[in-house]
Protein backbone atom coordinates (compact mmCIF):
# COMPACT_ATOMS: atom_id res chain seq x y z
CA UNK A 1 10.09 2.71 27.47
CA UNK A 2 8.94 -0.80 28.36
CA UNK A 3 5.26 -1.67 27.59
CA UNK A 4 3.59 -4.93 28.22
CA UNK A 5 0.73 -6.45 26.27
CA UNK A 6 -1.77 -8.91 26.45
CA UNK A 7 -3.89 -10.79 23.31
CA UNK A 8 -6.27 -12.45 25.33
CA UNK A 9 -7.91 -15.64 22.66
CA UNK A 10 -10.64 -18.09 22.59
CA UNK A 11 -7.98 -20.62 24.02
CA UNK A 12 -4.81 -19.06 25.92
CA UNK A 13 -3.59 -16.19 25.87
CA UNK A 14 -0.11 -14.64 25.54
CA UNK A 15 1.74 -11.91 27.04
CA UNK A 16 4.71 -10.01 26.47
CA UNK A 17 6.77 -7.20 27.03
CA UNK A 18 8.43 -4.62 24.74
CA UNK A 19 11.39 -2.44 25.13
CA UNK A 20 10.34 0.21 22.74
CA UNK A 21 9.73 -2.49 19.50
CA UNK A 22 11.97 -5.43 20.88
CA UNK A 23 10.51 -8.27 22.41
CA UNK A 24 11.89 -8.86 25.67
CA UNK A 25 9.68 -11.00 27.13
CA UNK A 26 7.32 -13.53 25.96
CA UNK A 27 5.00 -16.27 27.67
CA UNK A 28 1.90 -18.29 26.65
CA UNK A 29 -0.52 -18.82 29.60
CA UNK A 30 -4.46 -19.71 30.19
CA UNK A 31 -4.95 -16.20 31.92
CA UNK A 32 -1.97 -14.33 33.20
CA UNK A 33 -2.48 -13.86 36.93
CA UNK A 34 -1.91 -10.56 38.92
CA UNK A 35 1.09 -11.73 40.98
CA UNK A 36 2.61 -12.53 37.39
CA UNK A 37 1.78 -9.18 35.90
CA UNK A 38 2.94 -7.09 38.99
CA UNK A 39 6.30 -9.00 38.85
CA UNK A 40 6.48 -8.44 35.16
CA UNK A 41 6.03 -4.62 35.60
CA UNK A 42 8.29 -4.08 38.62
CA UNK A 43 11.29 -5.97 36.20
CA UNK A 44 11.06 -4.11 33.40
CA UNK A 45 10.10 -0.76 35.40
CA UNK A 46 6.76 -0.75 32.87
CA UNK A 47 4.85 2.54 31.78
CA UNK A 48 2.92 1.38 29.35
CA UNK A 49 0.08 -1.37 28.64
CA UNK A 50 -2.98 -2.59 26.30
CA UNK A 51 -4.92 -5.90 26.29
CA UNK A 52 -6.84 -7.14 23.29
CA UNK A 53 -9.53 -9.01 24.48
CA UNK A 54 -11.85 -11.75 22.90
CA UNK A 55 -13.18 -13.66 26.30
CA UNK A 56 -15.47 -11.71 28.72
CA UNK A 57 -14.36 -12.27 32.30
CA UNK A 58 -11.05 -9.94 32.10
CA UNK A 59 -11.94 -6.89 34.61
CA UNK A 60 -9.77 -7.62 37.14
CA UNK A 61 -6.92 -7.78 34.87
CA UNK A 62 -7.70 -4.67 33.44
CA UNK A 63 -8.39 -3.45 36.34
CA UNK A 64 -4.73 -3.65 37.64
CA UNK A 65 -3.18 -2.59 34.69
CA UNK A 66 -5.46 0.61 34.89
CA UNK A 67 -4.05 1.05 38.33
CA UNK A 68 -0.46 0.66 37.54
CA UNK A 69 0.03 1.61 33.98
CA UNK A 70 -0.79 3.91 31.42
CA UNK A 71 -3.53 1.36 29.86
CA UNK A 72 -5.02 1.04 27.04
CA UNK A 73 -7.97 -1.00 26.07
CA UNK A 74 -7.70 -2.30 22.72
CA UNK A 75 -10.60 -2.23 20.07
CA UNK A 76 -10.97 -1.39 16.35
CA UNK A 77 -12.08 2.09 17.05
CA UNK A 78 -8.38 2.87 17.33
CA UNK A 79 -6.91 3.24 14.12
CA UNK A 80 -2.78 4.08 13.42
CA UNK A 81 -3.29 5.57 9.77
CA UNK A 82 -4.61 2.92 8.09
CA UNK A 83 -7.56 3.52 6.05
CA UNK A 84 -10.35 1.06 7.05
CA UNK A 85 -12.92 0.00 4.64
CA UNK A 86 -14.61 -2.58 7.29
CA UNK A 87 -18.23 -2.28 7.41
CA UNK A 88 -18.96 -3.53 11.09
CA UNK A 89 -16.42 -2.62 12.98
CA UNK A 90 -18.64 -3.37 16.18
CA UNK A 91 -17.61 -7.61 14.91
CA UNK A 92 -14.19 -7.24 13.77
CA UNK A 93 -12.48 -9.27 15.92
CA UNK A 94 -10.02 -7.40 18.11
CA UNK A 95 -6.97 -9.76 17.24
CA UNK A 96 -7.55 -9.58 13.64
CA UNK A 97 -7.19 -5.46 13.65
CA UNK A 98 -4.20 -5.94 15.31
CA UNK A 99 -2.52 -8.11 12.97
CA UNK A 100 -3.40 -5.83 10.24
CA UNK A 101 -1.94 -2.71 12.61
CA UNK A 102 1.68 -4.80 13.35
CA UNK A 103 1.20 -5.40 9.38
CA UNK A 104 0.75 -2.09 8.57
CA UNK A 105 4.03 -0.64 10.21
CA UNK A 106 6.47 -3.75 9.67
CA UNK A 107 6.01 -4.29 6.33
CA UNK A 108 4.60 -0.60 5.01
CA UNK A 109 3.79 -0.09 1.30
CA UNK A 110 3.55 -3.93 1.04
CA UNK A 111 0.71 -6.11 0.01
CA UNK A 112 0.40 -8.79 2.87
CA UNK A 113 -2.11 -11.54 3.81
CA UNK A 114 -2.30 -12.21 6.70
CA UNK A 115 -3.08 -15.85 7.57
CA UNK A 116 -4.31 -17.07 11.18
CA UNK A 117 -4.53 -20.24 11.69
CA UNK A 118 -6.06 -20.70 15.28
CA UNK A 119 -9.68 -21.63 16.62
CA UNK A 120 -10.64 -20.02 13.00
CA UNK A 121 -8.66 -19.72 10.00
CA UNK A 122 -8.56 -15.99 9.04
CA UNK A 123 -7.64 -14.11 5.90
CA UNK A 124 -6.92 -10.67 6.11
CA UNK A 125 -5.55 -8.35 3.08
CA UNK A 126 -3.83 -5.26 4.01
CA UNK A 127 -2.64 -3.56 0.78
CA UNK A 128 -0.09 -1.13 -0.42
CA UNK A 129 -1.97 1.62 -0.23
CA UNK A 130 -2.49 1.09 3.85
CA UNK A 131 -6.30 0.26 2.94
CA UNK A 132 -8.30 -2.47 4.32
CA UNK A 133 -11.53 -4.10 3.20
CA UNK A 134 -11.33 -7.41 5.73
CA UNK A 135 -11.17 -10.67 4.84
CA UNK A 136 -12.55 -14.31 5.53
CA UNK A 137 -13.05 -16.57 8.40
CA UNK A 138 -12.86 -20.57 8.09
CA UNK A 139 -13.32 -23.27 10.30
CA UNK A 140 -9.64 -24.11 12.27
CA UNK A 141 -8.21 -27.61 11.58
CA UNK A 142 -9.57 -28.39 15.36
CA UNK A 143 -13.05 -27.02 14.54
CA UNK A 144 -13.04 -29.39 11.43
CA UNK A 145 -12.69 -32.87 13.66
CA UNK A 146 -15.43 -31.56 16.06
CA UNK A 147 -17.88 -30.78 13.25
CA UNK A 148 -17.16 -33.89 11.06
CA UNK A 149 -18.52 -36.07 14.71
CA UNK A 150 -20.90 -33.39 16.10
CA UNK A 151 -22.84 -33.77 12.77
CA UNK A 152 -22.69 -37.03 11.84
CA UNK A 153 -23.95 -40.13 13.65
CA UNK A 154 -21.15 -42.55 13.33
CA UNK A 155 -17.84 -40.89 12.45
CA UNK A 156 -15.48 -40.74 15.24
CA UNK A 157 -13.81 -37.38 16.97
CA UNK A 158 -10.14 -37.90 15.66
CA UNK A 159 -7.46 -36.67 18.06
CA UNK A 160 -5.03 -34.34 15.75
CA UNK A 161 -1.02 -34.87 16.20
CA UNK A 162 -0.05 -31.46 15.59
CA UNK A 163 3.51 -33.10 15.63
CA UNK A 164 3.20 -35.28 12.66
CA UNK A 165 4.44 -34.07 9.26
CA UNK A 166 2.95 -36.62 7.01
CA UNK A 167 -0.71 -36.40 6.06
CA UNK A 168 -1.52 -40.43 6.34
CA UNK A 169 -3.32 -41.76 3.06
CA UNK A 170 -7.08 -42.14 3.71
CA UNK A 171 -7.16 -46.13 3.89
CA UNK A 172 -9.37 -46.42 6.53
CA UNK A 173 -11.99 -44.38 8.47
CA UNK A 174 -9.23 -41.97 10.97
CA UNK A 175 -7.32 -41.94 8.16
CA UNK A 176 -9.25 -40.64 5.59
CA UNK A 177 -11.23 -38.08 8.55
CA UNK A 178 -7.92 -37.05 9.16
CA UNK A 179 -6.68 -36.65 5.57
CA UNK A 180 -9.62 -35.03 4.49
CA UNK A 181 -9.32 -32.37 7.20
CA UNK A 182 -5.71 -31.29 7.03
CA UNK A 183 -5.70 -31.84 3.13
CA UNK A 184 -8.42 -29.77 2.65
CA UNK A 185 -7.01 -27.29 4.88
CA UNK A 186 -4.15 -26.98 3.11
CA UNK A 187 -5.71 -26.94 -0.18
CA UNK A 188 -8.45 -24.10 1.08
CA UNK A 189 -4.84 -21.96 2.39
CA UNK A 190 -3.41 -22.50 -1.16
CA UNK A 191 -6.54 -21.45 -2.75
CA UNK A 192 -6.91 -18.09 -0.89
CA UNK A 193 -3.14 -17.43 -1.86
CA UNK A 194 -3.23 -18.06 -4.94
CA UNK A 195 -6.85 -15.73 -5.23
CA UNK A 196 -4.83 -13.24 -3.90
CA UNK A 197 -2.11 -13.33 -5.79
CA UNK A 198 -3.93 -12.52 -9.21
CA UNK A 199 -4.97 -8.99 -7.70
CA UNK A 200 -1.84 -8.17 -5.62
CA UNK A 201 1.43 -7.76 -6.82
CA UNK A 202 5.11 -8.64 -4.63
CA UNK A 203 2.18 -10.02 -2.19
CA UNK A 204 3.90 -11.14 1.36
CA UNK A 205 1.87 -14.01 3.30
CA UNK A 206 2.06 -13.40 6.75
CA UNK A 207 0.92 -16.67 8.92
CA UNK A 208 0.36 -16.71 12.72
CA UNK A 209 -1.67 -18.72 15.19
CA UNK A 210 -1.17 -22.20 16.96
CA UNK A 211 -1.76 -24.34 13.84
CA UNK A 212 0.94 -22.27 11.61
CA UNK A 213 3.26 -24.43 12.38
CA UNK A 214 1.60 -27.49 10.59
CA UNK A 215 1.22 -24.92 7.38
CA UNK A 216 4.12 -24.38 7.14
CA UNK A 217 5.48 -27.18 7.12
CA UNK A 218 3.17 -28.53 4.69
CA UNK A 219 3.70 -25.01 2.42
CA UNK A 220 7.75 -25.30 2.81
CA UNK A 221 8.27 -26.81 -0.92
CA UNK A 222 5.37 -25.09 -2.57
CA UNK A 223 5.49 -22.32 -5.27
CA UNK A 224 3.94 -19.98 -2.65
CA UNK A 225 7.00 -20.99 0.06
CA UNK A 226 9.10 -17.77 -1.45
CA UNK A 227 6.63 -15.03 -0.18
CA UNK A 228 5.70 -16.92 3.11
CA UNK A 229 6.93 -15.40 6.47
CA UNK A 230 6.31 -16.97 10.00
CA UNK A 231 5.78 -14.36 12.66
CA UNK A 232 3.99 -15.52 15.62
CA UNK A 233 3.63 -12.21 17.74
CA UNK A 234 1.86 -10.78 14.90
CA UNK A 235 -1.22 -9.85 17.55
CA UNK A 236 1.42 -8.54 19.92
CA UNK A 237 3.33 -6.25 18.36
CA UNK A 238 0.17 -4.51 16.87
CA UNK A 239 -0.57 -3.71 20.50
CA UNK A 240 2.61 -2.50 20.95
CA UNK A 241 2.03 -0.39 18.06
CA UNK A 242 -1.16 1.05 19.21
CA UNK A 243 0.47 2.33 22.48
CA UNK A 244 3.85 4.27 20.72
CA UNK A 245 0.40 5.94 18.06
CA UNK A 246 -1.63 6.89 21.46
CA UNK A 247 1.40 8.02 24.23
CA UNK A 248 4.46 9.02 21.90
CA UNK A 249 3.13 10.13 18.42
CA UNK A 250 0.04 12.06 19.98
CA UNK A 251 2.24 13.31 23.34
């Protein structure tokens, strides 16, 4: 069974396709368009499809897949067996349940945060037990440069080199905007692991988004780099979970 999914964000989104849990097919786009999608399913002969969505203007989209696939639309109401603690389910993002779901049944009867490092910075904790209370949401390393000019009268909007691996010494003003930012975002991602680490034992840190590459490469020699795993379709393959729970498990 082939089944393509769609995590719609605040800035792109991505789409892939699974051949029961392998990842066939992968692509990062603004908004996938419906010559793409109909290609995509007449390839891979597709049954199956879900789109988490955290944008508005998506019906047509949805509307094709409804028309050509067994579709799902993705929210927290749909739950694969974990037991959720959340209290407003109504403002749980959709792409942070779905972390926690691909969580849930790749690395069962583990404690994992799950670190997402995108427009926001998100924490989530999934523990061992399968139960989940939530989390935290910080301002993104983007969001940080915007706020430090939006709200001040002189400081300047820096332009971020997500390339560079050095954090520059703070010797003049874009310097020490710049260190301040990605220092202190660093320090704040330490912080939460090592909060969570008192609590949860064996804990795996799990770290997706468009900035993860940037922690990670500033984590690689800490004391935390031994439980740290990269997996950037975190949001996908929780989608792909949700449709083998709804069409094979309940068929």
């Amino acid at each position: 069974m082939h089944n393509l999914v769609i995590d719609i964000g605040n800035t792109n989104s991505k789409v892939a396709v699974f051949e029961n849990r392998l990842l066939v097919f992968f692509q990062s786009a603004d908004l996938p368009e419906q010559r793409m999608l109909a290609d995509l399913i007449d390839k891979y002969s597709i049954t199956h499809s879900a789109v988490s969505n955290v944008r508005q203007d998506v019906a047509e989209i949805t509307a094709f897949l409804k028309e050509n696939t067994s579709f799902i639309q993705f929210s927290t109401q749909l739950n694969t067996g974990i037991k959720n603690f959340y209290q407003t389910l109504s403002t749980l993002g959709q792409d942070r349940w779905a972390k926690v779901i691909a969580a849930h049944h790749i690395y069962a009867g583990l404690n994992c945060l799950i670190i997402d490092a995108g427009t926001c910075i998100t924490y989530d904790l999934l523990n061992n037990e399968g139960e989940y209370y939530g989390g935290s949401i910080s301002l993104g390393v983007s969001m940080r440069f915007k706020a430090l000019n939006h709200y001040t009268g002189k400081l300047p909007l820096v332009e971020w080199d997500k390339d560079a691996v050095q954090i520059p010494d703070g010797t003049d003003t874009i310097n020490a905007i710049t260190n301040g930012v990605l220092q202190g975002a660093i320090n704040e991602v330490e912080g939460f692991i090592a909060l969570y680490n008192k609590n949860n034992k064996d804990l795996k840190v799990l770290i997706t988004g468009g900035d993860a590459t940037f922690l990670l490469e500033q984590l690689k020699n800490s004391i935390f780099a031994p439980q740290i795993i990269h997996d950037p379709y975190l949001v996908l393959k929780g989608l792909n979970e949700v449709i083998a729970f709804e069409h094979v498990q309940k068929d």
